[in-house]
PDB file of N, CA and C in Angstrom:
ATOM      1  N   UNK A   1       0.844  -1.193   0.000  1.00  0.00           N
ATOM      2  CA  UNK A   1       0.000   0.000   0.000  1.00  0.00           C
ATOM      3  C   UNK A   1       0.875   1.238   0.000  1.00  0.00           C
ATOM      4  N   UNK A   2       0.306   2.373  -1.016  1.00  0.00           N
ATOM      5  CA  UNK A   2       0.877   3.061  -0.534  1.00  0.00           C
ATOM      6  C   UNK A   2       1.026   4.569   0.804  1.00  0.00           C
ATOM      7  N   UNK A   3       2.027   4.904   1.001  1.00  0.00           N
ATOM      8  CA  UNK A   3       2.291   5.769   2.432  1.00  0.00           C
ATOM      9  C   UNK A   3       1.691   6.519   2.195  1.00  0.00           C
ATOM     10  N   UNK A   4       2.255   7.300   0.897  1.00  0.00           N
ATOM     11  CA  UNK A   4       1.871   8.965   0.661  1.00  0.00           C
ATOM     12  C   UNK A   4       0.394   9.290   0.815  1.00  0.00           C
ATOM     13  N   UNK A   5       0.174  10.604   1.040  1.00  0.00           N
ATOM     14  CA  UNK A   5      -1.157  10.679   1.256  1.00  0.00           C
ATOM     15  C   UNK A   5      -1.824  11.696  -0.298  1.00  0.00           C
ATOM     16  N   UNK A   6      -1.978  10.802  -1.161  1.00  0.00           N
ATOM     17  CA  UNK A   6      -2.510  11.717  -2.505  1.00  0.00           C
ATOM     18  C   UNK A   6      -3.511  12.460  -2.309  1.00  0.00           C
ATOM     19  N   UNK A   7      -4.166  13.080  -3.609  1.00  0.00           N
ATOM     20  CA  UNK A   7      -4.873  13.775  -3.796  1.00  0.00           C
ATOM     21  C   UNK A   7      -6.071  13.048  -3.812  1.00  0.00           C
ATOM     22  N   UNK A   8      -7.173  13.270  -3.063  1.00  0.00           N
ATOM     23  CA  UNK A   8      -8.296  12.327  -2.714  1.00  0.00           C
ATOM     24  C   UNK A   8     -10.047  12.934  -2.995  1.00  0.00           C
ATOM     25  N   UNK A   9      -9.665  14.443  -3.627  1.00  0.00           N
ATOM     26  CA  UNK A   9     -10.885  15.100  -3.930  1.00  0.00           C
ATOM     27  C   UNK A   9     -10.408  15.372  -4.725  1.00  0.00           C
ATOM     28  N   UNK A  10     -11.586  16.254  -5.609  1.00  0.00           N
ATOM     29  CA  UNK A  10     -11.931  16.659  -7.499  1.00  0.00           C
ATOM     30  C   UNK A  10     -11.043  17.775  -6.843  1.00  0.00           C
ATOM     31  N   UNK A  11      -9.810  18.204  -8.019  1.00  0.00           N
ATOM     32  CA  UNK A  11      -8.761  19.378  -7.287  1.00  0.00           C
ATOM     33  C   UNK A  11      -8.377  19.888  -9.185  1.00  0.00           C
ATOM     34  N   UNK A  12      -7.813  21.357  -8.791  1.00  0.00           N
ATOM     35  CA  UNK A  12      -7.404  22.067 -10.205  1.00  0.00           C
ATOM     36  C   UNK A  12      -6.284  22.303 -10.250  1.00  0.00           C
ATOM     37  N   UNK A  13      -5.761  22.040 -11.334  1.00  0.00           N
ATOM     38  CA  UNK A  13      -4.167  22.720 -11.238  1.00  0.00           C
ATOM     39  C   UNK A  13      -4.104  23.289 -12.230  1.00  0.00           C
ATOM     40  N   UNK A  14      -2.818  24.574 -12.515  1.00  0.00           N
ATOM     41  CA  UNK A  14      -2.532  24.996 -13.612  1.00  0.00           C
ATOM     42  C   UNK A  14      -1.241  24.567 -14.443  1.00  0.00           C
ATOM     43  N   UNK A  15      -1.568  24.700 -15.542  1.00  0.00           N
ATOM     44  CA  UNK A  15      -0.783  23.528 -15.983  1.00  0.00           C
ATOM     45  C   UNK A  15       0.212  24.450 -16.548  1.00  0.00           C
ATOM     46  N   UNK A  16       1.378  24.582 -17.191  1.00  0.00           N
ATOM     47  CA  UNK A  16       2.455  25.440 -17.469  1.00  0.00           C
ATOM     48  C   UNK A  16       2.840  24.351 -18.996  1.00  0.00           C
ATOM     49  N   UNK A  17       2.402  25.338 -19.822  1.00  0.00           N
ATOM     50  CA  UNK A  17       2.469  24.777 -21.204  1.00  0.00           C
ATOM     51  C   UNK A  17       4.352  25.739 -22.059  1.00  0.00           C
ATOM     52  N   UNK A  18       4.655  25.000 -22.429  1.00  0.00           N
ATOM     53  CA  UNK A  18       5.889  25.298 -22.949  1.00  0.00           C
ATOM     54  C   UNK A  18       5.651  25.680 -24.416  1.00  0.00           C
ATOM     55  N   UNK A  19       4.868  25.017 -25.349  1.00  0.00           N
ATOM     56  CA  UNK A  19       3.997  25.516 -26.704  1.00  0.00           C
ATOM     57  C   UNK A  19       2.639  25.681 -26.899  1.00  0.00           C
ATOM     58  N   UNK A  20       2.156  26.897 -26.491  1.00  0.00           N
ATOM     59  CA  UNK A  20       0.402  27.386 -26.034  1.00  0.00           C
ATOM     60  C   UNK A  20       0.445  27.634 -25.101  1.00  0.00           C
ATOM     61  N   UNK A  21      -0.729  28.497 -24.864  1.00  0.00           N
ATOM     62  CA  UNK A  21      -0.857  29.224 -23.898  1.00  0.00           C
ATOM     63  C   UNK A  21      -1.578  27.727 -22.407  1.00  0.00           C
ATOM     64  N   UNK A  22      -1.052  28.943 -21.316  1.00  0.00           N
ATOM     65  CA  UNK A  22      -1.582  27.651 -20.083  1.00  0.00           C
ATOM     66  C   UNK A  22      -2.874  27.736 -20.045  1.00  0.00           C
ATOM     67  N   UNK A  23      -2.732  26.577 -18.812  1.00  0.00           N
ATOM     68  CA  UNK A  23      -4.302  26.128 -18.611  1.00  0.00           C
ATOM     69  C   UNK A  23      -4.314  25.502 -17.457  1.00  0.00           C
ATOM     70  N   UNK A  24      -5.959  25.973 -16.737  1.00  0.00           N
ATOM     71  CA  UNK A  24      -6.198  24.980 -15.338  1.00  0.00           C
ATOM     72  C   UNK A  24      -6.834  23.586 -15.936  1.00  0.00           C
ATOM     73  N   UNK A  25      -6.352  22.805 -15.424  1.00  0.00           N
ATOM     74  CA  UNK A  25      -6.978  21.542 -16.138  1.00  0.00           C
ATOM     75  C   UNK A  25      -7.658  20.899 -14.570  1.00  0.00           C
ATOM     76  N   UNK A  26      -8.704  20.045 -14.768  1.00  0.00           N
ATOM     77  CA  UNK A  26      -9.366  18.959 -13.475  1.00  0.00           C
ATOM     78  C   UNK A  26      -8.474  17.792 -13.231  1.00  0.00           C
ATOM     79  N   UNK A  27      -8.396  17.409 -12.025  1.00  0.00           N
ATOM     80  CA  UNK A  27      -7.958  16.100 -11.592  1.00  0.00           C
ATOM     81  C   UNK A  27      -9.057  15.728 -10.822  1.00  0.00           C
ATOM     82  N   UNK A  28      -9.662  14.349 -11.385  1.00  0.00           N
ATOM     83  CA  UNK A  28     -10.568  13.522 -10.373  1.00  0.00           C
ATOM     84  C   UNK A  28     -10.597  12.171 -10.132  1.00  0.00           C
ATOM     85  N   UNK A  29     -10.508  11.979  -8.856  1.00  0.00           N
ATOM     86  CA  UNK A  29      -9.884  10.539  -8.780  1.00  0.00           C
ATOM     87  C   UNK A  29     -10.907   9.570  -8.793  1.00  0.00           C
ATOM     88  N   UNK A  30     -10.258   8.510  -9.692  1.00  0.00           N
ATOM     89  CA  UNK A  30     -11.273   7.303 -10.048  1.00  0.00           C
ATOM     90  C   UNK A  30     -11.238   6.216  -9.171  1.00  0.00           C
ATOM     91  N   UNK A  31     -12.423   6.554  -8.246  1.00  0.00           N
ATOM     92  CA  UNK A  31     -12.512   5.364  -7.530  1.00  0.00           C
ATOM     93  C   UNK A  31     -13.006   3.943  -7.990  1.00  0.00           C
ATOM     94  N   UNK A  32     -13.513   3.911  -9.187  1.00  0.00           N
ATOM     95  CA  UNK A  32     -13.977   2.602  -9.675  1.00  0.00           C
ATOM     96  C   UNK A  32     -12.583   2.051 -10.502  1.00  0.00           C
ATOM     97  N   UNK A  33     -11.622   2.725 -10.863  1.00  0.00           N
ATOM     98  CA  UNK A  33     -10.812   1.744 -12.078  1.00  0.00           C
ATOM     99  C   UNK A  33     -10.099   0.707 -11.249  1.00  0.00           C
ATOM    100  N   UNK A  34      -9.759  -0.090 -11.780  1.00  0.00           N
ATOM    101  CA  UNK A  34      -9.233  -1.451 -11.119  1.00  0.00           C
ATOM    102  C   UNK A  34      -7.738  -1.718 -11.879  1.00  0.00           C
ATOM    103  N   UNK A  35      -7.440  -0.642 -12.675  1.00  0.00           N
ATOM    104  CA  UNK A  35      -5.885  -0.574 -13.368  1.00  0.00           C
ATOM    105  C   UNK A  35      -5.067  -0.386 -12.752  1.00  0.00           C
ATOM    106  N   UNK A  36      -5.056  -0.094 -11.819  1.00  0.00           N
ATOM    107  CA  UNK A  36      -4.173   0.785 -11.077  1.00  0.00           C
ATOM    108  C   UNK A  36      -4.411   0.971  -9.547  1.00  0.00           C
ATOM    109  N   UNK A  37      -3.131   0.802  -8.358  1.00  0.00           N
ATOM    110  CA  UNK A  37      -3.535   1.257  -6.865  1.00  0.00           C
ATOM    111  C   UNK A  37      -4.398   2.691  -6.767  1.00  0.00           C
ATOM    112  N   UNK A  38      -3.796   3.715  -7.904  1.00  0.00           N
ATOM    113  CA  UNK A  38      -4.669   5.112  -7.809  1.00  0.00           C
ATOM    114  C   UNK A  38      -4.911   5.421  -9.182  1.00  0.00           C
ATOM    115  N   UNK A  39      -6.032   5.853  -9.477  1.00  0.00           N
ATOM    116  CA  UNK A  39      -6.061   6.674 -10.929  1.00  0.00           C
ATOM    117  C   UNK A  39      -7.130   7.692 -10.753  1.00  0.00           C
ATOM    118  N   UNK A  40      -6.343   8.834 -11.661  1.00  0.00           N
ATOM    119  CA  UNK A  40      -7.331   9.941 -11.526  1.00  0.00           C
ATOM    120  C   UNK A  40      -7.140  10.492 -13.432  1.00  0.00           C
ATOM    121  N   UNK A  41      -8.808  10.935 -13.194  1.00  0.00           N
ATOM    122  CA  UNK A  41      -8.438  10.930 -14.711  1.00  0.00           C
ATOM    123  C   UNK A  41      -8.593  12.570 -15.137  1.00  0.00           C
ATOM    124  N   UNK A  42      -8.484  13.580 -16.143  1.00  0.00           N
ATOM    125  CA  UNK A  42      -7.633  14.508 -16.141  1.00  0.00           C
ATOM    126  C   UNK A  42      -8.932  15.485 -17.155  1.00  0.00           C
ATOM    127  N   UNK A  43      -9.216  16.309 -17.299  1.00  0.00           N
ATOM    128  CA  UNK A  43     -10.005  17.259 -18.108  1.00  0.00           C
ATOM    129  C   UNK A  43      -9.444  18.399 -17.995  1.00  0.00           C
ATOM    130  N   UNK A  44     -10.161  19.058 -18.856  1.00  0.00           N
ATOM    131  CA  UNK A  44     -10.280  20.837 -19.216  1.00  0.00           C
ATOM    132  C   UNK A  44     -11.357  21.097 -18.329  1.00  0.00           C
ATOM    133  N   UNK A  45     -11.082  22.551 -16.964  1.00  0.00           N
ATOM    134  CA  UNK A  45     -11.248  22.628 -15.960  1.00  0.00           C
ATOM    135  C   UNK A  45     -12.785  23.674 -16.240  1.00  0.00           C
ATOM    136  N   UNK A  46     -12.720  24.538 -17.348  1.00  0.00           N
ATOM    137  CA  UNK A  46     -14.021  25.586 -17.267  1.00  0.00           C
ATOM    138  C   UNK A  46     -14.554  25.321 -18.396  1.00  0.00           C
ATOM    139  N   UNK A  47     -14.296  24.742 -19.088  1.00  0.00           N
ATOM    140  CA  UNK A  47     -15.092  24.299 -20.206  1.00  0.00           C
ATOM    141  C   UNK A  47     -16.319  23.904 -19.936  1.00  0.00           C
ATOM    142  N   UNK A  48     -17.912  24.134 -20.292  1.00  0.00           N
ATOM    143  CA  UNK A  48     -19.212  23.948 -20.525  1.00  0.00           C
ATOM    144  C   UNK A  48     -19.411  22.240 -20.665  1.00  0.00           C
ATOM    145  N   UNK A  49     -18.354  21.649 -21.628  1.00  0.00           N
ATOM    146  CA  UNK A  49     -18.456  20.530 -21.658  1.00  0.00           C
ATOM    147  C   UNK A  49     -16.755  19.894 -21.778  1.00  0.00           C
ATOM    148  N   UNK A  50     -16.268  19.335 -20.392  1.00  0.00           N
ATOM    149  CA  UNK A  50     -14.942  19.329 -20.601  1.00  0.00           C
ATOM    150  C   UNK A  50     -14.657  18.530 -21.489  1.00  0.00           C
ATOM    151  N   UNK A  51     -13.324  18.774 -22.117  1.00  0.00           N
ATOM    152  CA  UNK A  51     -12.389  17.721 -22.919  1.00  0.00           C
ATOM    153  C   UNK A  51     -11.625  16.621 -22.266  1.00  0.00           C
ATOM    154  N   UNK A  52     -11.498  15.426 -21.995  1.00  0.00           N
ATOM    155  CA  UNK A  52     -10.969  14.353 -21.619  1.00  0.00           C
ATOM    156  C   UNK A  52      -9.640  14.498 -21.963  1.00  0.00           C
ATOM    157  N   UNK A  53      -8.641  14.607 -21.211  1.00  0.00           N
ATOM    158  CA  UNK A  53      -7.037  14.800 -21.244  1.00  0.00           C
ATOM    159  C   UNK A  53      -6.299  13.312 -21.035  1.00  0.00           C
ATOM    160  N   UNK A  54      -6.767  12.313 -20.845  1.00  0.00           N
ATOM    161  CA  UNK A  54      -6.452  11.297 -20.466  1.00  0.00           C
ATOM    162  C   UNK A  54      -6.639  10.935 -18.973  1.00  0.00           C
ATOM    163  N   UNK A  55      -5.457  10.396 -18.334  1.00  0.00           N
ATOM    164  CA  UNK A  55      -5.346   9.633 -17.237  1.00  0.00           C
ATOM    165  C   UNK A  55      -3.852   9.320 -16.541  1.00  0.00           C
ATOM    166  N   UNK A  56      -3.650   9.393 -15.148  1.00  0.00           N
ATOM    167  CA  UNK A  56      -2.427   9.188 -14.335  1.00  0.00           C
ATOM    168  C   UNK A  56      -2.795   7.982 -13.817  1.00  0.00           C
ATOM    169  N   UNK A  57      -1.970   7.366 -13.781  1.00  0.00           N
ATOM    170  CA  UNK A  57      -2.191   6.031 -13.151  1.00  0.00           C
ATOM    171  C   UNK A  57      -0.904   5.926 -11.848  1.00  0.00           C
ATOM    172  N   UNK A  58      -1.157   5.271 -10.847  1.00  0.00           N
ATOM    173  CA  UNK A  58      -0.020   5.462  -9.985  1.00  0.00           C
ATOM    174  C   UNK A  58      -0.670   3.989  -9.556  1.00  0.00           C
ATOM    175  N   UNK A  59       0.888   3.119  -9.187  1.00  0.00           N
ATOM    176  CA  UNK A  59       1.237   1.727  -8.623  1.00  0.00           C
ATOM    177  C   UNK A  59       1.251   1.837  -7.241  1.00  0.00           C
ATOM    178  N   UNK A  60       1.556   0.692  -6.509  1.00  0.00           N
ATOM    179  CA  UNK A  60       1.681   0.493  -5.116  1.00  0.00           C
ATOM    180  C   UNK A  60       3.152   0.868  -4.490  1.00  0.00           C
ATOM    181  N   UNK A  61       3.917   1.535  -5.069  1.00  0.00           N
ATOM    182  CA  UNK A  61       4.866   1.827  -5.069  1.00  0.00           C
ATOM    183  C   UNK A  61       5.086   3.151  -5.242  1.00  0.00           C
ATOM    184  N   UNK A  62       4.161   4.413  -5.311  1.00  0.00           N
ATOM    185  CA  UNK A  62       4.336   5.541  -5.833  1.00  0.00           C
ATOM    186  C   UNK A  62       4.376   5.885  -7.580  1.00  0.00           C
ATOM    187  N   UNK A  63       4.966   4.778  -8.611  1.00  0.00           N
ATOM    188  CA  UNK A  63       5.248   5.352  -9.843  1.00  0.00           C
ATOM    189  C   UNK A  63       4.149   5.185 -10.091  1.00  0.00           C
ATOM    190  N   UNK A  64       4.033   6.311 -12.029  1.00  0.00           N
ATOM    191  CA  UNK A  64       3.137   6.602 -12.343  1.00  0.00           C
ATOM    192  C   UNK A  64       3.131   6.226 -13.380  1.00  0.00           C
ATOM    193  N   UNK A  65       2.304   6.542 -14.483  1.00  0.00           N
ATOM    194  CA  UNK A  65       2.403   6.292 -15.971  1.00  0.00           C
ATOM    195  C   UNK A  65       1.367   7.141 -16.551  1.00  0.00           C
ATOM    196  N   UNK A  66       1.591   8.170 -17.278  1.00  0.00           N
ATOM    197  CA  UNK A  66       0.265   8.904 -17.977  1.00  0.00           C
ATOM    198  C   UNK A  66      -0.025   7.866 -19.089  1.00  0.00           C
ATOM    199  N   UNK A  67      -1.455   7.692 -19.503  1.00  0.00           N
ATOM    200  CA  UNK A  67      -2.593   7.397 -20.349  1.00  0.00           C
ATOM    201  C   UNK A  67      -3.084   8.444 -20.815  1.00  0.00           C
ATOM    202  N   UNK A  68      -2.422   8.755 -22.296  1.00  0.00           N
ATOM    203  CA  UNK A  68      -3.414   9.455 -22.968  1.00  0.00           C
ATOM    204  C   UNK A  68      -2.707   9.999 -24.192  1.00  0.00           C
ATOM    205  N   UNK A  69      -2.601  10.734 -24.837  1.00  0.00           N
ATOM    206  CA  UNK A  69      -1.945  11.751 -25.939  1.00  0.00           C
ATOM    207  C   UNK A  69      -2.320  13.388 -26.017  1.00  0.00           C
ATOM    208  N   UNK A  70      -2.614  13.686 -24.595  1.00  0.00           N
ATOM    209  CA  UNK A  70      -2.932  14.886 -24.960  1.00  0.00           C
ATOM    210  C   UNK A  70      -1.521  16.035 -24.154  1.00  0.00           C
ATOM    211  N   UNK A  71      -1.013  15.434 -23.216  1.00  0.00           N
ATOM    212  CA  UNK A  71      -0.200  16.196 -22.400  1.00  0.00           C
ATOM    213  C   UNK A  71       1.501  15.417 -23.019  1.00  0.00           C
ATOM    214  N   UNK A  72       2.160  16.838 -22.947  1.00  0.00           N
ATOM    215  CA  UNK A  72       3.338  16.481 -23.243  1.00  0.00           C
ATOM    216  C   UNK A  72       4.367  15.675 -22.049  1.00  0.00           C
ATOM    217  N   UNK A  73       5.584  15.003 -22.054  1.00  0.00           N
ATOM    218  CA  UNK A  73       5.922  14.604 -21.165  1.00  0.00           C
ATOM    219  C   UNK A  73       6.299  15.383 -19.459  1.00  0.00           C
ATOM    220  N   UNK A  74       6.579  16.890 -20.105  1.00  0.00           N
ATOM    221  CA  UNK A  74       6.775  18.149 -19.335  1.00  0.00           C
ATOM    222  C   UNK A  74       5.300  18.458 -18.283  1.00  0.00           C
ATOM    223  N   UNK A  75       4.519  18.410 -18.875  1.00  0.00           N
ATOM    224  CA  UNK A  75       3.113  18.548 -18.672  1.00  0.00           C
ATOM    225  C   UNK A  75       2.680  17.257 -17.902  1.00  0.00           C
ATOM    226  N   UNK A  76       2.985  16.288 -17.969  1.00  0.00           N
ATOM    227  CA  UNK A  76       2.753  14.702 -17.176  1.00  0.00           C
ATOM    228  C   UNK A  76       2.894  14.506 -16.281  1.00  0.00           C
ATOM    229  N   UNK A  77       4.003  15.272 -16.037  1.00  0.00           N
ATOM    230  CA  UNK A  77       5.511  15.612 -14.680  1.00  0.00           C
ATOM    231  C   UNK A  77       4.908  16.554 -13.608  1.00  0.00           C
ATOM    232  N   UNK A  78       4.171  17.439 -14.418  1.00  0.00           N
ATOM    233  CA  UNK A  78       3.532  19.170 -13.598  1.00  0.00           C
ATOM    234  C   UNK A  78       2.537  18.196 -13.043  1.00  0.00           C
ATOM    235  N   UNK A  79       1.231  17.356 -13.405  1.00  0.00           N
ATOM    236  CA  UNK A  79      -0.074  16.675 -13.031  1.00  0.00           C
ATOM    237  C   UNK A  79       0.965  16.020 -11.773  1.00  0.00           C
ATOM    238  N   UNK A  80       1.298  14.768 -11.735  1.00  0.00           N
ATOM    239  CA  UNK A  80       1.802  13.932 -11.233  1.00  0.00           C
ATOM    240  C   UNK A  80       2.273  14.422  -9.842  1.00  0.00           C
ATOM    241  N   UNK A  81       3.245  15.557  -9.776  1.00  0.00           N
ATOM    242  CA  UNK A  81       3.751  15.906  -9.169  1.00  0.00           C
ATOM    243  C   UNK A  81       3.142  17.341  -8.246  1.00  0.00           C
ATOM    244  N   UNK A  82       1.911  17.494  -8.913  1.00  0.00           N
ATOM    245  CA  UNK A  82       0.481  17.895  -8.218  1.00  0.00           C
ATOM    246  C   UNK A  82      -0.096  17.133  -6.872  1.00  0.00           C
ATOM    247  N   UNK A  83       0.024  15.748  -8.041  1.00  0.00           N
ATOM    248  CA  UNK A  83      -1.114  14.757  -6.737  1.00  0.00           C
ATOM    249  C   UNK A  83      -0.260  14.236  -6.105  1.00  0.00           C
ATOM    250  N   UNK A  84       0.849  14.066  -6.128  1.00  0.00           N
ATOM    251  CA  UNK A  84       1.578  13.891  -5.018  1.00  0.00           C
ATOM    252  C   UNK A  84       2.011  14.814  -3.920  1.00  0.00           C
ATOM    253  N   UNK A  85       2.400  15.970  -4.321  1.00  0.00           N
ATOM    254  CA  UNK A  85       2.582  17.292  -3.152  1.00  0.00           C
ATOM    255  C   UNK A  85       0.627  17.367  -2.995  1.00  0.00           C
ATOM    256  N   UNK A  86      -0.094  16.957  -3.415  1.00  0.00           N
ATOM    257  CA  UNK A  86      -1.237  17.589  -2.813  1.00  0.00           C
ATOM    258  C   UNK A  86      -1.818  17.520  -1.510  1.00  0.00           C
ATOM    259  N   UNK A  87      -2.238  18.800  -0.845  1.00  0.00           N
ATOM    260  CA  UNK A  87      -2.663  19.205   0.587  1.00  0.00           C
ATOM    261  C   UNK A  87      -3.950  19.801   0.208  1.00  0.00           C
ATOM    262  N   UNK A  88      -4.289  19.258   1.136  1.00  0.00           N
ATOM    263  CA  UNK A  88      -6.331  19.881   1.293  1.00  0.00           C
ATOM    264  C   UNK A  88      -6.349  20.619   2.401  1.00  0.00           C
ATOM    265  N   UNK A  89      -6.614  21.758   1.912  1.00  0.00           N
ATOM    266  CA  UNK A  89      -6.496  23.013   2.265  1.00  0.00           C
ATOM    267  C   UNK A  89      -7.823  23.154   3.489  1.00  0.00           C
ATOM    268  N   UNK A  90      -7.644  23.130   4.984  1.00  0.00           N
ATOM    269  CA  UNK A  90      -9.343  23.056   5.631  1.00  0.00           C
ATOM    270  C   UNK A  90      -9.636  23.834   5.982  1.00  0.00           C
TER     271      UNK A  90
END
């Protein structure tokens, strides 16, 4: 199991794009997938009808693996390293 204590509610981050302009994108964690010890899967944050960004998947061990083609590897790194520093703010 793992220690760390992830990101465990629907949370926003901004994402720091290196070609285009940035963006807050959604993280929401999937409590039903069975792929993975954690997965949260990833959208466009104000959009009317969001766009599906893919998916983070994280092992019992901490590593991760993005699912998807929409985020660059730079951009994979920024998510990831979101839900891992993430604190819920009370």
């Amino acid at each position: 199991m793992m220690n760390n204590a992830y990101l465990v509610n629907d949370a926003r981050a901004w994402l720091k794009r290196k070609n285009g302009p940035d963006e807050v994108i959604r993280i929401v964690w999937d409590l039903e997938s069975k792929d993975a010890e954690l997965c949260y899967n990833l959208y466009t944050a104000y959009d009317e009808e969001p766009d599906y960004m893919g998916r983070i998947l994280f092992d019992v061990q901490g590593f991760w693996i993005y699912d998807g083609e929409t985020l660059t590897i730079n951009e994979q790194e920024q998510v990831a390293k979101f839900i891992i520093n993430y604190e819920d703010v009370l």
